[in-house]
Protein backbone atom coordinates (compact mmCIF):
# COMPACT_ATOMS: atom_id res chain seq x y z
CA UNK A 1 0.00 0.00 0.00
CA UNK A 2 2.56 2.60 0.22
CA UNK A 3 2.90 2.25 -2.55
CA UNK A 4 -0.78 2.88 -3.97
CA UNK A 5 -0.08 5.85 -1.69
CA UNK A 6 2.93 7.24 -3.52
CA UNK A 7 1.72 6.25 -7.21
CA UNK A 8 -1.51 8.59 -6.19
CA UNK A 9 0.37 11.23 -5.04
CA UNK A 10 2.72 10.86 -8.11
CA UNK A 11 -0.34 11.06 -10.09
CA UNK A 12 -1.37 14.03 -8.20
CA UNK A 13 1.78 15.73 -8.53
CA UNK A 14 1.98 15.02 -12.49
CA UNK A 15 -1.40 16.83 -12.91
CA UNK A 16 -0.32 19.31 -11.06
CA UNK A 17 2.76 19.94 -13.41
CA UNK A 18 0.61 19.29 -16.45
CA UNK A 19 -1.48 22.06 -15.13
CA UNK A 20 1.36 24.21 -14.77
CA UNK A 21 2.80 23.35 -18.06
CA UNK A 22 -0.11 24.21 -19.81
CA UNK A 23 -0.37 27.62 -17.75
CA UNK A 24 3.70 27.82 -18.89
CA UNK A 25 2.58 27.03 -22.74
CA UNK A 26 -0.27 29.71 -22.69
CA UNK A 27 1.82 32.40 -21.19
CA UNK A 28 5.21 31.29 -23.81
CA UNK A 29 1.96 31.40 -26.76
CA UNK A 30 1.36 35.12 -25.28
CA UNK A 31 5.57 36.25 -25.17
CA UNK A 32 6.09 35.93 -29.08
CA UNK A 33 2.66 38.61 -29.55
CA UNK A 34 4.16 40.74 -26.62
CA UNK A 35 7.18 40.91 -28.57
CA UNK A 36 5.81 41.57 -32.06
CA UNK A 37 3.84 44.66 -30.16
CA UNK A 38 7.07 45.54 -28.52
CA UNK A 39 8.95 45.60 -31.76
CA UNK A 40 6.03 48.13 -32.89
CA UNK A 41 6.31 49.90 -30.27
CA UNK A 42 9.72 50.47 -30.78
CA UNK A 43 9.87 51.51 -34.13
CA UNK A 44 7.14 54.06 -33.64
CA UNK A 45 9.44 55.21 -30.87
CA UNK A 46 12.15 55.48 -33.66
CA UNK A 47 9.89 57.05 -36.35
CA UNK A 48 8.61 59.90 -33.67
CA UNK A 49 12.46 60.79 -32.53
CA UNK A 50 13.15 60.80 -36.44
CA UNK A 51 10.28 63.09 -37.37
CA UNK A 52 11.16 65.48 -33.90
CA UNK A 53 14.43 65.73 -35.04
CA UNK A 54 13.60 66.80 -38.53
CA UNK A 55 10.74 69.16 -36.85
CA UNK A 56 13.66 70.82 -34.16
CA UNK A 57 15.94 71.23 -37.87
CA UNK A 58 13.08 72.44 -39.36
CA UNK A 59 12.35 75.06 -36.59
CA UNK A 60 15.70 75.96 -36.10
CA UNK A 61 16.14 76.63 -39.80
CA UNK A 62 12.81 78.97 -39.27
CA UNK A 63 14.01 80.67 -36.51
CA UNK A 64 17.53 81.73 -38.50
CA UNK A 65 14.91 82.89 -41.26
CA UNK A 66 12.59 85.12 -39.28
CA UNK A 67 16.19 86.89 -37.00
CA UNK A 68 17.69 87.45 -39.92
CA UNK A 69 14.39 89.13 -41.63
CA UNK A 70 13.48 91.09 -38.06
CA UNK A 71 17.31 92.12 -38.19
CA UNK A 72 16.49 93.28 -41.82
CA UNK A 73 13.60 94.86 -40.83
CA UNK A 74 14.78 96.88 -37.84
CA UNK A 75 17.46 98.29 -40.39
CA UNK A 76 14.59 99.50 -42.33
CA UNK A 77 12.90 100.45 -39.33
CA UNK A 78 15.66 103.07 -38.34
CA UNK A 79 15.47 104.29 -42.15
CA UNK A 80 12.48 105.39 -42.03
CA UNK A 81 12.39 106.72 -38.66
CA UNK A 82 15.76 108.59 -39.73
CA UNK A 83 13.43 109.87 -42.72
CA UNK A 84 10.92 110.45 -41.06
CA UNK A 85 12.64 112.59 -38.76
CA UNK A 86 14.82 114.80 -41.41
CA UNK A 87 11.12 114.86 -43.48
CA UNK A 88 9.28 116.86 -40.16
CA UNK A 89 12.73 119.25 -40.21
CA UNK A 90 12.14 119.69 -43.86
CA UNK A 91 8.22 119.89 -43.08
CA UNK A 92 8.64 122.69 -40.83
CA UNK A 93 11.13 124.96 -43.25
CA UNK A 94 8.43 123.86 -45.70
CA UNK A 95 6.09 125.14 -43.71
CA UNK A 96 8.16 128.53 -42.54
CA UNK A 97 8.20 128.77 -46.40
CA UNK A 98 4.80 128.65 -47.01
CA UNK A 99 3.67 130.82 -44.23
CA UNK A 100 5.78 133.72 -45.50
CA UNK A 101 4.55 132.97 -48.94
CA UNK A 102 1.39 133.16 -48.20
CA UNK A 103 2.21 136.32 -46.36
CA UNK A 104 3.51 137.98 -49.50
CA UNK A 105 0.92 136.66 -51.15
CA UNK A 106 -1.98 138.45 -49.27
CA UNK A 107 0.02 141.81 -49.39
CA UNK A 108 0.71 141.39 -53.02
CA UNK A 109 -3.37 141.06 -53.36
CA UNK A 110 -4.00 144.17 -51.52
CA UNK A 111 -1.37 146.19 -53.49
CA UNK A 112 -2.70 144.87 -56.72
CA UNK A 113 -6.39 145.36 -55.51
CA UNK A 114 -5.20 148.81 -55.46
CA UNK A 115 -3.49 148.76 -58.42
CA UNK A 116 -6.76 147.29 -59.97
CA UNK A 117 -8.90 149.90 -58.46
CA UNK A 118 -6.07 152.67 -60.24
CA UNK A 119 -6.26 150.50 -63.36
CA UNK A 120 -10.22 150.81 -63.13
CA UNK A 121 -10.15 154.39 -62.49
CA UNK A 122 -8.20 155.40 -65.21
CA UNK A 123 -10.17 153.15 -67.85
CA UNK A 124 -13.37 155.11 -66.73
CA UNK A 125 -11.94 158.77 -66.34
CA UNK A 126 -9.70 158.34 -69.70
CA UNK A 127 -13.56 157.86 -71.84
CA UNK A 128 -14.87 161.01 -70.22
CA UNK A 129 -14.53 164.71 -71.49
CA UNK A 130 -11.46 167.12 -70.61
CA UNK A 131 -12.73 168.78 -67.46
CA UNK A 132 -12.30 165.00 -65.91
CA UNK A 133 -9.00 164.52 -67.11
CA UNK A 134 -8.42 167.46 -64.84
CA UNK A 135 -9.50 165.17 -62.06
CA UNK A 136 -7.89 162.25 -63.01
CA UNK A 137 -4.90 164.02 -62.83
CA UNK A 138 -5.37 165.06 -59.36
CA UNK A 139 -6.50 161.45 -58.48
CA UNK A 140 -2.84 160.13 -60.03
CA UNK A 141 -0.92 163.14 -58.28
CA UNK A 142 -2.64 161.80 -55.14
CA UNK A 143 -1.67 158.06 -55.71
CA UNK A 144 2.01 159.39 -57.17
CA UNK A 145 2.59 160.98 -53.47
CA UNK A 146 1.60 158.12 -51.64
CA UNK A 147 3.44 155.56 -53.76
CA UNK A 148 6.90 158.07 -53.64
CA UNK A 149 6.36 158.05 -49.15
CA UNK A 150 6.17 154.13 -49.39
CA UNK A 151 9.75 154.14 -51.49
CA UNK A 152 7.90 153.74 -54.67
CA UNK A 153 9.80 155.25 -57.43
CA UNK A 154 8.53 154.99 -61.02
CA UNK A 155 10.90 155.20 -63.97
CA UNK A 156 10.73 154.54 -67.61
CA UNK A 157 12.24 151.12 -67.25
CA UNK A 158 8.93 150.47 -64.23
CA UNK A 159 6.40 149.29 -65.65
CA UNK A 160 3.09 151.31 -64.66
CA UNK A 161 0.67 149.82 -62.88
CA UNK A 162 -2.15 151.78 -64.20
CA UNK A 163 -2.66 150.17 -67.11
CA UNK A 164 -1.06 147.03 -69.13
CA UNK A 165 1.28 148.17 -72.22
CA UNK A 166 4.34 146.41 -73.61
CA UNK A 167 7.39 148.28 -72.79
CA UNK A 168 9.18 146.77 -75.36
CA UNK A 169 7.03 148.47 -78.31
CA UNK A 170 8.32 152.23 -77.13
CA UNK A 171 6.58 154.40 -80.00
CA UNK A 172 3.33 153.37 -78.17
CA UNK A 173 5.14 154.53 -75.00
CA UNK A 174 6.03 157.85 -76.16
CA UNK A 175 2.84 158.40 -78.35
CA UNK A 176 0.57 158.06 -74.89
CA UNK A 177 3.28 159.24 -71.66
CA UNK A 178 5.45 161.73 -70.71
CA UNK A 179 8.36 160.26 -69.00
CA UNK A 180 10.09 161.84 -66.08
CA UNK A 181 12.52 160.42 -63.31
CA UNK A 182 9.84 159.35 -61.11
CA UNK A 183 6.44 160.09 -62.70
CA UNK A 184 4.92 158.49 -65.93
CA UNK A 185 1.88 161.08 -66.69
CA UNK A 186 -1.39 159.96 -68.99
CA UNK A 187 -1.84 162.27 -71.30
């Protein structure tokens, strides 16, 4: 009888193992899968550090690009401020310039409203009879005087603002005026 008793617990012992072998044979069916996954795994882990890599070139490359265009463009930057800058100065002669123009320009329009008024004048008293011309002369004494106390001196060579001839054609000249030093008389 022992050994009934040892052949069972042989027997009991084998299953055991067989049990345990075919847990063993399940898990070693499972190892080859784990390692195909594994080996995926791994070259995904490959392909990402390639394609980082490439992406930190790529950005690197970018980031050259875009200093050396912000260098380029602060260079322009100070250009154009430097422009702008000498362009206000300029701006501000200009408009010195302008304001003094415009000066002269506003006395020049009241002198020649005057002178238009004179022109006027004499293109109305020269149609009327004698006994006006008498007046008109007064009138153009009057204007003569003022004219001479502003420093206004009229010549032969001036040309006289009360009416529009060409100095150039003198027998006209001489046919209508009397000239003196300072006084150019209708007649």
């Amino acid at each position: 009888m022992p050994n009934t008793h040892s052949i069972d617990s042989l027997r009991e012992l084998n299953t055991k193992l067989l049990a345990e072998i075919a847990k063993l044979r399940k898990k070693n069916a499972e190892i080859p899968d784990l390692k195909r996954k594994l080996a995926k795994f791994e070259s995904k882990k490959v392909e990402l550090k390639v394609r980082l890599a490439k992406a930190l070139r790529q950005t690197i490359e970018e980031n050259k690009k875009h200093n050396a265009e912000n260098v380029k463009l602060k260079i322009r930057i100070k250009k154009l401020e430097k422009n702008k800058t000498d362009f206000s100065a300029k701006n501000v002669r200009y408009d010195d310039t302008i304001a003094k123009l415009k000066a002269k320009v506003v006395k020049l329009r009241n002198n020649n409203g005057r002178s238009n008024q004179v022109t006027f004048l004499l293109s109305c008293v020269s149609d009327q009879k004698s006994s006006e011309n008498r007046i008109m002369n007064t009138f153009l004494n009057d204007i003569y005087k003022k004219n001479v106390n502003n420093g206004i001196s009229i010549t032969n060579k001036t040309s006289c603002p009360l009416c529009k001839l060409d100095y150039n054609d003198e027998e006209s000249i001489e046919s209508r005026y009397k000239a003196s030093s300072y006084f150019i008389k209708c007649e």
